[in-house]
PDB file of N, CA and C in Angstrom:
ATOM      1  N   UNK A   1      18.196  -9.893  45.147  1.00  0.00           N
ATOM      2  CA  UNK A   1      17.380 -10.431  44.079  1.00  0.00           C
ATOM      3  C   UNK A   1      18.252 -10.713  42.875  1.00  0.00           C
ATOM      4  N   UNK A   2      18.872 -12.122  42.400  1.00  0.00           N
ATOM      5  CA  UNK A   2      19.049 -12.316  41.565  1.00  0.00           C
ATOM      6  C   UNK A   2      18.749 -13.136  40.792  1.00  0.00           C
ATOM      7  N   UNK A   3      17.665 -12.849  40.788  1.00  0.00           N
ATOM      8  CA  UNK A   3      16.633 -14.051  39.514  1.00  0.00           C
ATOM      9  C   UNK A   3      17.297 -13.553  37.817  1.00  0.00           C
ATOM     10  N   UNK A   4      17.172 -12.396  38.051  1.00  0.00           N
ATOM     11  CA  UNK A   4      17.294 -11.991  36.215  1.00  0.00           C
ATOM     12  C   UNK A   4      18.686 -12.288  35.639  1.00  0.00           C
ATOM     13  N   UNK A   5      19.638 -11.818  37.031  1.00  0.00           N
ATOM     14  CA  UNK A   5      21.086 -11.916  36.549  1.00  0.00           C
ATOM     15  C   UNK A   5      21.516 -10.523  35.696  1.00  0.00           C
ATOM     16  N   UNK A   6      20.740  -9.556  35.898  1.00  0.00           N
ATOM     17  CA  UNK A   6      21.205  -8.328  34.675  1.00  0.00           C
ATOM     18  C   UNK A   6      20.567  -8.190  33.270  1.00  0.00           C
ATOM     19  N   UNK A   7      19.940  -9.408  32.910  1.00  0.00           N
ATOM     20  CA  UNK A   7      19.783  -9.663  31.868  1.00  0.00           C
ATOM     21  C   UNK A   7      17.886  -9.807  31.584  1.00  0.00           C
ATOM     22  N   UNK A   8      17.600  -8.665  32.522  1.00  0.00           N
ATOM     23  CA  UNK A   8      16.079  -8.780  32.373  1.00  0.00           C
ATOM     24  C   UNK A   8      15.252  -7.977  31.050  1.00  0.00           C
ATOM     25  N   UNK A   9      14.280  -8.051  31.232  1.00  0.00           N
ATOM     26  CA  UNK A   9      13.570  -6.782  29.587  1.00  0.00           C
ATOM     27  C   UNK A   9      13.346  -5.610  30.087  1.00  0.00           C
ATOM     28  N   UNK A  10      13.519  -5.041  31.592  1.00  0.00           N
ATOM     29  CA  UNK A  10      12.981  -4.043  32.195  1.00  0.00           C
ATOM     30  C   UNK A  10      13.560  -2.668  31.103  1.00  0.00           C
ATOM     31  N   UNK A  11      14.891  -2.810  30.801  1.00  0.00           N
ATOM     32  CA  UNK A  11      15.210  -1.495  29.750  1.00  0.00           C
ATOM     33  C   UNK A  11      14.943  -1.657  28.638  1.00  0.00           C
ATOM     34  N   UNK A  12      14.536  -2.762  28.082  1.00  0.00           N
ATOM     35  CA  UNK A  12      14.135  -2.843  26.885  1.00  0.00           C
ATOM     36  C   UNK A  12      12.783  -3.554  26.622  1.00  0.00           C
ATOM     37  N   UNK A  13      11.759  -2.814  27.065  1.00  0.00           N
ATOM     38  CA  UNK A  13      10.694  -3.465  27.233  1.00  0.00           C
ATOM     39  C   UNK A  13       9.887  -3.873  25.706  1.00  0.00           C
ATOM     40  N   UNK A  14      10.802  -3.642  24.754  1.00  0.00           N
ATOM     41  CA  UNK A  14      10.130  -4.046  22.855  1.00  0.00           C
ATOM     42  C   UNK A  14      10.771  -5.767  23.268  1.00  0.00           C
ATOM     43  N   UNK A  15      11.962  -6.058  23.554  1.00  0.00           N
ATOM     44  CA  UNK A  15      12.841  -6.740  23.226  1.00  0.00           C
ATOM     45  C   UNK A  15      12.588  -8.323  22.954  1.00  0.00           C
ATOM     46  N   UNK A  16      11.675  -8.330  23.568  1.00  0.00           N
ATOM     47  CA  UNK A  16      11.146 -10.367  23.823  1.00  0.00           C
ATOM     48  C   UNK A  16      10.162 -10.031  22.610  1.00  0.00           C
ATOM     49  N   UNK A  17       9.114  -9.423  23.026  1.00  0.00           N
ATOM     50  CA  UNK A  17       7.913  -9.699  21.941  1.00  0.00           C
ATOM     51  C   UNK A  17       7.830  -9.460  20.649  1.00  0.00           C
ATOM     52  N   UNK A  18       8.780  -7.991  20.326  1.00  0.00           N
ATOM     53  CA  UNK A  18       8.659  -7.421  18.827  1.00  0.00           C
ATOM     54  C   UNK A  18       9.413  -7.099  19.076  1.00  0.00           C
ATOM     55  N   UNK A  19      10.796  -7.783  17.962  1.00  0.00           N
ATOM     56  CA  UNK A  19      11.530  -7.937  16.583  1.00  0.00           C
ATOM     57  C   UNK A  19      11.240  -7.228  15.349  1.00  0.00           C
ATOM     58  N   UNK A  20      10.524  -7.399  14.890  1.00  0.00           N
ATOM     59  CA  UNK A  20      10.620  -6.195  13.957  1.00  0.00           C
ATOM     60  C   UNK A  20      10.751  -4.782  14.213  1.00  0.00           C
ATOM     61  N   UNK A  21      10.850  -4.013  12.898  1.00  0.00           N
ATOM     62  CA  UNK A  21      11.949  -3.127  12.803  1.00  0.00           C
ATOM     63  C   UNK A  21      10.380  -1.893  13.008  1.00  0.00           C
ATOM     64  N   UNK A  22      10.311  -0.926  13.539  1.00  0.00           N
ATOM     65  CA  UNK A  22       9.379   0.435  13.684  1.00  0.00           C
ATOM     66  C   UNK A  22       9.216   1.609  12.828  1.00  0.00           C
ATOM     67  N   UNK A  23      10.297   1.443  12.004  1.00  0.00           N
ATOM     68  CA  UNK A  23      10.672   2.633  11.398  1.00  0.00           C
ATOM     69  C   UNK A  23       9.474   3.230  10.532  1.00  0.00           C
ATOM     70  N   UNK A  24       8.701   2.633  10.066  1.00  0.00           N
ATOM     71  CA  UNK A  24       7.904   2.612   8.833  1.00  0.00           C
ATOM     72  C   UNK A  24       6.891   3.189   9.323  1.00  0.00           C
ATOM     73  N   UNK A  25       6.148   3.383   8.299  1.00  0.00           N
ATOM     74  CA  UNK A  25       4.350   3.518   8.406  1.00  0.00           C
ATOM     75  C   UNK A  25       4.118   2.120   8.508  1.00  0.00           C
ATOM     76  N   UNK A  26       2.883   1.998   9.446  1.00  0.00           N
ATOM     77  CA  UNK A  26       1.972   0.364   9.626  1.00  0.00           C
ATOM     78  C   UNK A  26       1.507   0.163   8.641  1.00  0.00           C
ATOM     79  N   UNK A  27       0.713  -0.787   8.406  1.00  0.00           N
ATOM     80  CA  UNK A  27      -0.211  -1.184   7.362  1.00  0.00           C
ATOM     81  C   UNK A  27      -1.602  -0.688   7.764  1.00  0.00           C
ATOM     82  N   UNK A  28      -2.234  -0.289   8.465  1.00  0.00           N
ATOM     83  CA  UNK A  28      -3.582   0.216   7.952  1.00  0.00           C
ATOM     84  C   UNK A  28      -3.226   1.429   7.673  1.00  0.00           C
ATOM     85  N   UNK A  29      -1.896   2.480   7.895  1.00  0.00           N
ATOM     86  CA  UNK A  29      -2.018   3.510   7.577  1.00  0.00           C
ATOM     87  C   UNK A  29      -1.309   3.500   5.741  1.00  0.00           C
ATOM     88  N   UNK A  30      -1.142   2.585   5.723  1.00  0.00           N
ATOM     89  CA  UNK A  30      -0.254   2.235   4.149  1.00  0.00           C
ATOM     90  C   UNK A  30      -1.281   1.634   3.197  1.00  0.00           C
ATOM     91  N   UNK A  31      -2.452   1.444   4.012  1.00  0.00           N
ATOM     92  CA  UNK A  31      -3.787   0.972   3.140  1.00  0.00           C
ATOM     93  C   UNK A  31      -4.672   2.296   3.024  1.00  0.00           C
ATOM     94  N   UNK A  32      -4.783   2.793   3.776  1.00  0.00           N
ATOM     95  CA  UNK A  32      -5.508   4.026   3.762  1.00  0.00           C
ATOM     96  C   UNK A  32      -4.773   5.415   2.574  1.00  0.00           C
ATOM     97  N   UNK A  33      -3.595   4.983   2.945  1.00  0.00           N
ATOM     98  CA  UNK A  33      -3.051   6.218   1.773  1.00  0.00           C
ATOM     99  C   UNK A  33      -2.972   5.585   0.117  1.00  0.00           C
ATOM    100  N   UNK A  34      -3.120   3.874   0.275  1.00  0.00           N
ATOM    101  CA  UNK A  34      -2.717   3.363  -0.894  1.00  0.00           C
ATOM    102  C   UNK A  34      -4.381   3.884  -1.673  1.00  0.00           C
ATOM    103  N   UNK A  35      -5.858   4.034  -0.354  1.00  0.00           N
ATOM    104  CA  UNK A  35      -7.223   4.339  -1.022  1.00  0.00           C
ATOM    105  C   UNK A  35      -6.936   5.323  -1.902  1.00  0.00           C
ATOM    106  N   UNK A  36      -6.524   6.495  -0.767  1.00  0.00           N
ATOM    107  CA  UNK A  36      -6.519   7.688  -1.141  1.00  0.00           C
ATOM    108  C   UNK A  36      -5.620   8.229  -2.568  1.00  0.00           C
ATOM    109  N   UNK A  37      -4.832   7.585  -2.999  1.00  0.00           N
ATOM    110  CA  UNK A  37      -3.433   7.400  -4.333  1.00  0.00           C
ATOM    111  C   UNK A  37      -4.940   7.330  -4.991  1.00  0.00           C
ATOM    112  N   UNK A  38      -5.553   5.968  -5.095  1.00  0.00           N
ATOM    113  CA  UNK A  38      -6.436   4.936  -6.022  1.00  0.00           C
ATOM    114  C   UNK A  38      -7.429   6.091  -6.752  1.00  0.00           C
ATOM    115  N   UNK A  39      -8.227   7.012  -5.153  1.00  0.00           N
ATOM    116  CA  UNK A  39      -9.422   7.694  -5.704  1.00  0.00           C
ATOM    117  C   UNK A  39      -8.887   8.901  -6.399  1.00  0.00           C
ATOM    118  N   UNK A  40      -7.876   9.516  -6.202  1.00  0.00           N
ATOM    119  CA  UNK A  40      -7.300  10.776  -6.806  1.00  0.00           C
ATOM    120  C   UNK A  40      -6.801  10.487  -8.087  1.00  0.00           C
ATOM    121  N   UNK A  41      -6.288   9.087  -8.694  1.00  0.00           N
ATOM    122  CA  UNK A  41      -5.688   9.292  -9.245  1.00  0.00           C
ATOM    123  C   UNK A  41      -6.683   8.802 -10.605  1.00  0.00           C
ATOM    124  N   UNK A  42      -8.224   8.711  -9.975  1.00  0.00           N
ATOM    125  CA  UNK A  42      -8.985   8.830 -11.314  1.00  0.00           C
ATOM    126  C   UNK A  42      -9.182  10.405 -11.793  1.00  0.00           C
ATOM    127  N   UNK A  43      -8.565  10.964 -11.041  1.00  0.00           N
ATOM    128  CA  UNK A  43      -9.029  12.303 -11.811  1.00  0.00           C
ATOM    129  C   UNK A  43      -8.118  12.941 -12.150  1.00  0.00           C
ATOM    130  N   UNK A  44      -6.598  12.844 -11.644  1.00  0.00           N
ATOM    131  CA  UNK A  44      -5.537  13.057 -11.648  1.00  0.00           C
ATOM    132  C   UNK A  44      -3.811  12.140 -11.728  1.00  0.00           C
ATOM    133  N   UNK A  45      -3.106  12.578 -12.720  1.00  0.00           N
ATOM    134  CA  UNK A  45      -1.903  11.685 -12.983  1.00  0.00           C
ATOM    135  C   UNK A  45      -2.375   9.893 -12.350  1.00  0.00           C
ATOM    136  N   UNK A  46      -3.562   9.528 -13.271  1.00  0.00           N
ATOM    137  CA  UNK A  46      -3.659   8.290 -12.966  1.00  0.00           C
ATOM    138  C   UNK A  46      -2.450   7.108 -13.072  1.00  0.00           C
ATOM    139  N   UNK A  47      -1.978   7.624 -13.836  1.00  0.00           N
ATOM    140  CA  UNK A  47      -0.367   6.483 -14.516  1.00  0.00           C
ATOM    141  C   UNK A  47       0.967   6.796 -13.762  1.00  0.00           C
ATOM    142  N   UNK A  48       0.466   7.348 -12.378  1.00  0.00           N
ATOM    143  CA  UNK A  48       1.420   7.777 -11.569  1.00  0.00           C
ATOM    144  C   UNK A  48       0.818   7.227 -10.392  1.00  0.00           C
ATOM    145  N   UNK A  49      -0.037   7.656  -9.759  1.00  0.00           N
ATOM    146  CA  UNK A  49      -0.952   7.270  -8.676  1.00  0.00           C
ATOM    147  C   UNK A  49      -1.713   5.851  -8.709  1.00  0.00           C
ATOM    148  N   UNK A  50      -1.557   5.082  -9.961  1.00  0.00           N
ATOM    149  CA  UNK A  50      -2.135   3.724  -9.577  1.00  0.00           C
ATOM    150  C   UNK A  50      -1.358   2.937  -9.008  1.00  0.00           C
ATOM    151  N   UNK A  51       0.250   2.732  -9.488  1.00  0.00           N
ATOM    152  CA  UNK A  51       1.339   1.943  -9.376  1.00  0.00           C
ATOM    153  C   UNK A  51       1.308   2.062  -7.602  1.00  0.00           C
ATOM    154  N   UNK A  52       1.204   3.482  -7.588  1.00  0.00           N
ATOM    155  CA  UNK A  52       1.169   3.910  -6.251  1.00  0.00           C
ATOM    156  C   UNK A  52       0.820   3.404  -5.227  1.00  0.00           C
ATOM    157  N   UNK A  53      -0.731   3.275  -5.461  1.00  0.00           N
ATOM    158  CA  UNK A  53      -1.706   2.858  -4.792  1.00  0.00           C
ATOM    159  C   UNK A  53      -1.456   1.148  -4.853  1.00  0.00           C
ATOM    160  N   UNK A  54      -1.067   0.630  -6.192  1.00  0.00           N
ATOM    161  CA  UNK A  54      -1.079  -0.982  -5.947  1.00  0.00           C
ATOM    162  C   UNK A  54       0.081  -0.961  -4.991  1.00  0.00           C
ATOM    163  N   UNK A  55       1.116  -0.129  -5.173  1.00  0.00           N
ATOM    164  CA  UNK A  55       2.409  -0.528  -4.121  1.00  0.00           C
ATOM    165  C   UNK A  55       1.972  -0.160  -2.625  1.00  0.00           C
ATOM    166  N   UNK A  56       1.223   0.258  -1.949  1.00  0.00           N
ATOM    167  CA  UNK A  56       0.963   0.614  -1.071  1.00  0.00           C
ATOM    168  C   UNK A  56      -0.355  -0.346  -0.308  1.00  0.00           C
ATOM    169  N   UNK A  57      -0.909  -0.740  -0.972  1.00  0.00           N
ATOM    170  CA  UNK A  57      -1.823  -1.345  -1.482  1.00  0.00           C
ATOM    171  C   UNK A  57      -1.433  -3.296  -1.087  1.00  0.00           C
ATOM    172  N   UNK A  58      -0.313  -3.553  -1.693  1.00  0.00           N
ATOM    173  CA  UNK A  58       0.765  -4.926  -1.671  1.00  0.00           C
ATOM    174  C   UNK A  58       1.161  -4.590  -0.281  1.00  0.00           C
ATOM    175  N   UNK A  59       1.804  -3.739  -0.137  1.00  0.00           N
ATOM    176  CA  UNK A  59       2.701  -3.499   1.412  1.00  0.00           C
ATOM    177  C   UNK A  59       1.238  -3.660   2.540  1.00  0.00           C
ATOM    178  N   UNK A  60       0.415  -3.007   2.361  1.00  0.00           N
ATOM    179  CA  UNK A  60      -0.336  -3.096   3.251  1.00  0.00           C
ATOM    180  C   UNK A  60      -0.855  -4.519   3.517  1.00  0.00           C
ATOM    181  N   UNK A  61      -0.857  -5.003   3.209  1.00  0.00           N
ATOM    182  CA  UNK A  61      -1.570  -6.387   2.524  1.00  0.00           C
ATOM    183  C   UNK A  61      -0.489  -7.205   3.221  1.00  0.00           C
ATOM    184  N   UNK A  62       0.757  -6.961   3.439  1.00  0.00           N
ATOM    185  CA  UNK A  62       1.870  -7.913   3.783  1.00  0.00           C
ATOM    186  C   UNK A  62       2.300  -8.836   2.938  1.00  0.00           C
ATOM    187  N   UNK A  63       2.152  -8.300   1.928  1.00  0.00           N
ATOM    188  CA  UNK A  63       2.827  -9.021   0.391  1.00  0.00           C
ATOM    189  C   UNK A  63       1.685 -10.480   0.926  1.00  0.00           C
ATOM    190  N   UNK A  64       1.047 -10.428   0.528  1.00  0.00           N
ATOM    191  CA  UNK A  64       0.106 -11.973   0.459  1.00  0.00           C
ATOM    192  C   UNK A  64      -1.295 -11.625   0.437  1.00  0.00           C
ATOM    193  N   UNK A  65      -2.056 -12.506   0.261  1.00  0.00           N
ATOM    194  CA  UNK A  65      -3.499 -12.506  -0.005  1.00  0.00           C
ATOM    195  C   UNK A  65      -4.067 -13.172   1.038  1.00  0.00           C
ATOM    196  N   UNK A  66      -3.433 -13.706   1.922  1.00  0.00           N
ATOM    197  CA  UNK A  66      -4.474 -14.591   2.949  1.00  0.00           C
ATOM    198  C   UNK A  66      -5.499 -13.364   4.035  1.00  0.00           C
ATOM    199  N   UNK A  67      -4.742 -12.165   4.199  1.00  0.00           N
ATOM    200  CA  UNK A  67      -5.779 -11.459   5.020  1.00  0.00           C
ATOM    201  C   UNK A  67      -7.047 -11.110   4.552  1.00  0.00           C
ATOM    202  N   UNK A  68      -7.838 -11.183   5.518  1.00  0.00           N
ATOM    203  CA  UNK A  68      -9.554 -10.802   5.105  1.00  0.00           C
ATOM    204  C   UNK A  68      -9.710  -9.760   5.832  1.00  0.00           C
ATOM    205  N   UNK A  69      -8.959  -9.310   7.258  1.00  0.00           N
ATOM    206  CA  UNK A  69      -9.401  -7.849   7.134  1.00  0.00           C
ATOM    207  C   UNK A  69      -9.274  -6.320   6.917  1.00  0.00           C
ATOM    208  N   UNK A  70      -8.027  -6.480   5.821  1.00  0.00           N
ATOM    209  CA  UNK A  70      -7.196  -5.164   4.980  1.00  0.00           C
ATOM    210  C   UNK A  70      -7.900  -4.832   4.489  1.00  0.00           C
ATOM    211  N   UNK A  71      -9.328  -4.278   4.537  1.00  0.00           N
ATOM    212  CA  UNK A  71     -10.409  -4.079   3.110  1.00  0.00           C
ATOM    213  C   UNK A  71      -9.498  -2.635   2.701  1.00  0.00           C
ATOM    214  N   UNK A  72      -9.114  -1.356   3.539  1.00  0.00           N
ATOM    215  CA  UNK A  72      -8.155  -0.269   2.555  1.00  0.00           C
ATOM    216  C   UNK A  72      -7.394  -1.158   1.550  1.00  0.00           C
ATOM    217  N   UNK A  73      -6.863  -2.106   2.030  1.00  0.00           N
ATOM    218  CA  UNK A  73      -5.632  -1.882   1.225  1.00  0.00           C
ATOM    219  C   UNK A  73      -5.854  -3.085   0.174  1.00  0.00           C
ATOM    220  N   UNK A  74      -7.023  -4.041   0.115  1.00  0.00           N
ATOM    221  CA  UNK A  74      -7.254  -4.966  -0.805  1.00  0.00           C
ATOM    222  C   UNK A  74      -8.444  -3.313  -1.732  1.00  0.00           C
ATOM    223  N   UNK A  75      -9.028  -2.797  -1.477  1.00  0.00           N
ATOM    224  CA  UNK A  75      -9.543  -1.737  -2.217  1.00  0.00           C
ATOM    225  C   UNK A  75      -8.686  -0.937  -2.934  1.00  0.00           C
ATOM    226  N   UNK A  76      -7.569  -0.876  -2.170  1.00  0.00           N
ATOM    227  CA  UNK A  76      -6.238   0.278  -2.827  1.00  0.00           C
ATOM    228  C   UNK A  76      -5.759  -0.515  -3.859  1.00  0.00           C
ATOM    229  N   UNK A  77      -5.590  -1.655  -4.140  1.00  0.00           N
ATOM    230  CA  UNK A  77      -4.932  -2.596  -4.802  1.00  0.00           C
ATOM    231  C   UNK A  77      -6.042  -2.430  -6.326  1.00  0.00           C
ATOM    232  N   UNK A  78      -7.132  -2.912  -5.654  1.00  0.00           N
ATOM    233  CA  UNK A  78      -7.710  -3.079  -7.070  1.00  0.00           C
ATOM    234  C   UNK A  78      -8.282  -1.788  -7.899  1.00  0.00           C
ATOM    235  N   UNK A  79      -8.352  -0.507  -6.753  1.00  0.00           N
ATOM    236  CA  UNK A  79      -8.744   0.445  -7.957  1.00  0.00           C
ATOM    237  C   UNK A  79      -7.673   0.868  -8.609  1.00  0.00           C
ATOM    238  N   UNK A  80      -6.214   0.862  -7.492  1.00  0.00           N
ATOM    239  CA  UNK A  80      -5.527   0.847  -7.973  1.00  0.00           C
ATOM    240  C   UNK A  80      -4.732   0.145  -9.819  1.00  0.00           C
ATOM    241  N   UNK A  81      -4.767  -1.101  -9.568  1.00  0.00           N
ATOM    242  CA  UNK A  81      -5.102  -1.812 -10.601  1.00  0.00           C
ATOM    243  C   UNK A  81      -5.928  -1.288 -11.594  1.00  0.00           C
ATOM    244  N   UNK A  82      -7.223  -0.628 -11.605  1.00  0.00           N
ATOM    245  CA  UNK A  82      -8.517  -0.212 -12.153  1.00  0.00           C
ATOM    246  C   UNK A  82      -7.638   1.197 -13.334  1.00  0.00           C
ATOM    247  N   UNK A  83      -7.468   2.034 -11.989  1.00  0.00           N
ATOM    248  CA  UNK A  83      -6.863   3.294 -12.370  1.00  0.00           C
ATOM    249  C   UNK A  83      -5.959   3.373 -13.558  1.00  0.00           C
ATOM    250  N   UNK A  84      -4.613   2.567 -13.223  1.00  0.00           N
ATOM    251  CA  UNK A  84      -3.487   2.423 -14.004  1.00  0.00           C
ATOM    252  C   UNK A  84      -3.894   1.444 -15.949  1.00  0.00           C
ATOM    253  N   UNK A  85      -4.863   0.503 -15.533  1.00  0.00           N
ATOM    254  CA  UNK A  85      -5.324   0.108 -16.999  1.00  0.00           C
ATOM    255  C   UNK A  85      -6.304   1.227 -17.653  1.00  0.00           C
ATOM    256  N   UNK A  86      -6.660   2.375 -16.636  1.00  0.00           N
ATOM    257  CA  UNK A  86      -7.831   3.060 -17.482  1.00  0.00           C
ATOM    258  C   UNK A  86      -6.791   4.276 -18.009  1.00  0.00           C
ATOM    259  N   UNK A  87      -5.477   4.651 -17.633  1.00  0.00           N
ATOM    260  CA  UNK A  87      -4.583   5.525 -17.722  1.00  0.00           C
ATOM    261  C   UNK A  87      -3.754   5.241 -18.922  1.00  0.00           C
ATOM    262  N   UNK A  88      -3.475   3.552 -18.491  1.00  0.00           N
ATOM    263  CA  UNK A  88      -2.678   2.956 -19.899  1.00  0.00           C
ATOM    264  C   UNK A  88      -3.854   3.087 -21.488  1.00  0.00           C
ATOM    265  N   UNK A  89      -4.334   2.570 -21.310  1.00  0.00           N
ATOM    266  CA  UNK A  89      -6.068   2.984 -22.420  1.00  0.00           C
ATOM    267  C   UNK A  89      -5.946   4.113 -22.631  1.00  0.00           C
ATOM    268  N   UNK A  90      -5.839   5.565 -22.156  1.00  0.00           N
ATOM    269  CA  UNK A  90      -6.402   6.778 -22.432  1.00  0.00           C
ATOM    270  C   UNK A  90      -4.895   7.182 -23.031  1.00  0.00           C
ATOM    271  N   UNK A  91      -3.640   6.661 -22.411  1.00  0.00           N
ATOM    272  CA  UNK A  91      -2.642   6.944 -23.183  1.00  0.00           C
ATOM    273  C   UNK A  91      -2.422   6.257 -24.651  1.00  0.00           C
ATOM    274  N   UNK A  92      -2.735   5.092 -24.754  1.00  0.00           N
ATOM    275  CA  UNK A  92      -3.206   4.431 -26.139  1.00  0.00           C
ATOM    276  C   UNK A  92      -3.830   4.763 -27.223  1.00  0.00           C
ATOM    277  N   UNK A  93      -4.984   5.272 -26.506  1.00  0.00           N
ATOM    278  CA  UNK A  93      -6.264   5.644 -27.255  1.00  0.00           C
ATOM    279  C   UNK A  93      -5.747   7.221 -28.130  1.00  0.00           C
ATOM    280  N   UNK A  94      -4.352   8.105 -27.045  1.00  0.00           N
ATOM    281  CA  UNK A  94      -4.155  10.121 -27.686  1.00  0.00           C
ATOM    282  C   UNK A  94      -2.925   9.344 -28.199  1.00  0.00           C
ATOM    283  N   UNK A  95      -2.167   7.879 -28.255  1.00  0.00           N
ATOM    284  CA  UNK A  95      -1.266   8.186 -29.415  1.00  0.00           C
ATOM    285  C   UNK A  95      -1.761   7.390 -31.132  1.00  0.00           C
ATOM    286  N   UNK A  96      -2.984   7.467 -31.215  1.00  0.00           N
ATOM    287  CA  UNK A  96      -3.272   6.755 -32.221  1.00  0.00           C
ATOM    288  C   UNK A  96      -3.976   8.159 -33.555  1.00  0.00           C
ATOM    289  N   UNK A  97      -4.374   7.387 -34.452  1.00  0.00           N
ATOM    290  CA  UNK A  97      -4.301   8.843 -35.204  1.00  0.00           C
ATOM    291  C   UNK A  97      -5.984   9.046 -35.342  1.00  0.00           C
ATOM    292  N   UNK A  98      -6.791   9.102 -34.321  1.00  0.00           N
ATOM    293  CA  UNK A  98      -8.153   9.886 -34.206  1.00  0.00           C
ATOM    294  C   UNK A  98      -7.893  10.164 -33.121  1.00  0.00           C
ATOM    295  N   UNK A  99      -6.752  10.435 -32.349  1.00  0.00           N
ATOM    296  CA  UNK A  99      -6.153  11.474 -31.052  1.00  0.00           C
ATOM    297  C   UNK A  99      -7.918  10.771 -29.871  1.00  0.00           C
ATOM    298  N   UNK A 100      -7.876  10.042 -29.650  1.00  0.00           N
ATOM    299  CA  UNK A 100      -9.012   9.964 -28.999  1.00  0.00           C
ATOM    300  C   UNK A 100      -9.106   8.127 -28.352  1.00  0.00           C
ATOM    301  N   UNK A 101     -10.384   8.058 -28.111  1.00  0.00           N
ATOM    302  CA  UNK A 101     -10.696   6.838 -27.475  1.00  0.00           C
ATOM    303  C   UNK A 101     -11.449   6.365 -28.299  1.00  0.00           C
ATOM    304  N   UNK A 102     -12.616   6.921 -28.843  1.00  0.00           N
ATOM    305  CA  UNK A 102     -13.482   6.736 -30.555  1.00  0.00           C
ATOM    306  C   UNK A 102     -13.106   6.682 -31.840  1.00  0.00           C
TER     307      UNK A 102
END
């Protein structure tokens, strides 16, 4: 039998179809943690955990907007987003001189 010549996919059965690289977390699991950054970080180090969540959030997403069915990670994005302007505000609001938001 020498159809293949040696040079078949049998040992490397990734090799024809997927090229890209494995190393990573996927994207629904990079949308799901970008939620989880988004919802914690209204209650906690929001100005840490939003950036978070939008970066996780973008990655999941595959740097683009054309997907419709990332809802984690188009959700991670925008509370994300949400989080980090309500963090920037509350840091605004304690360096002004009525230490407050009022």
């Amino acid at each position: 039998m020498m159809a293949g010549f040696g040079n078949g996919t049998r040992g490397y059965p990734r090799s024809r179809g997927r090229t890209w690289q494995r190393t990573g977390p996927d994207r629904a699991t990079l949308g799901i943690i970008g939620t989880i950054c988004a919802v914690a970080g209204f209650f906690a180090l929001g100005i840490v955990l939003g950036p978070v969540a939008m970066l996780c959030g973008w990655q999941a997403m595959g740097r683009r907007w054309s997907n419709d069915r990332d809802i984690p990670a188009l959700v991670a994005l925008i509370l994300g987003a949400i989080d980090t302007l309500l963090a920037v505000i509350a840091l605004a609001g304690a360096a002004t001189w009525g230490h407050g938001l009022l």
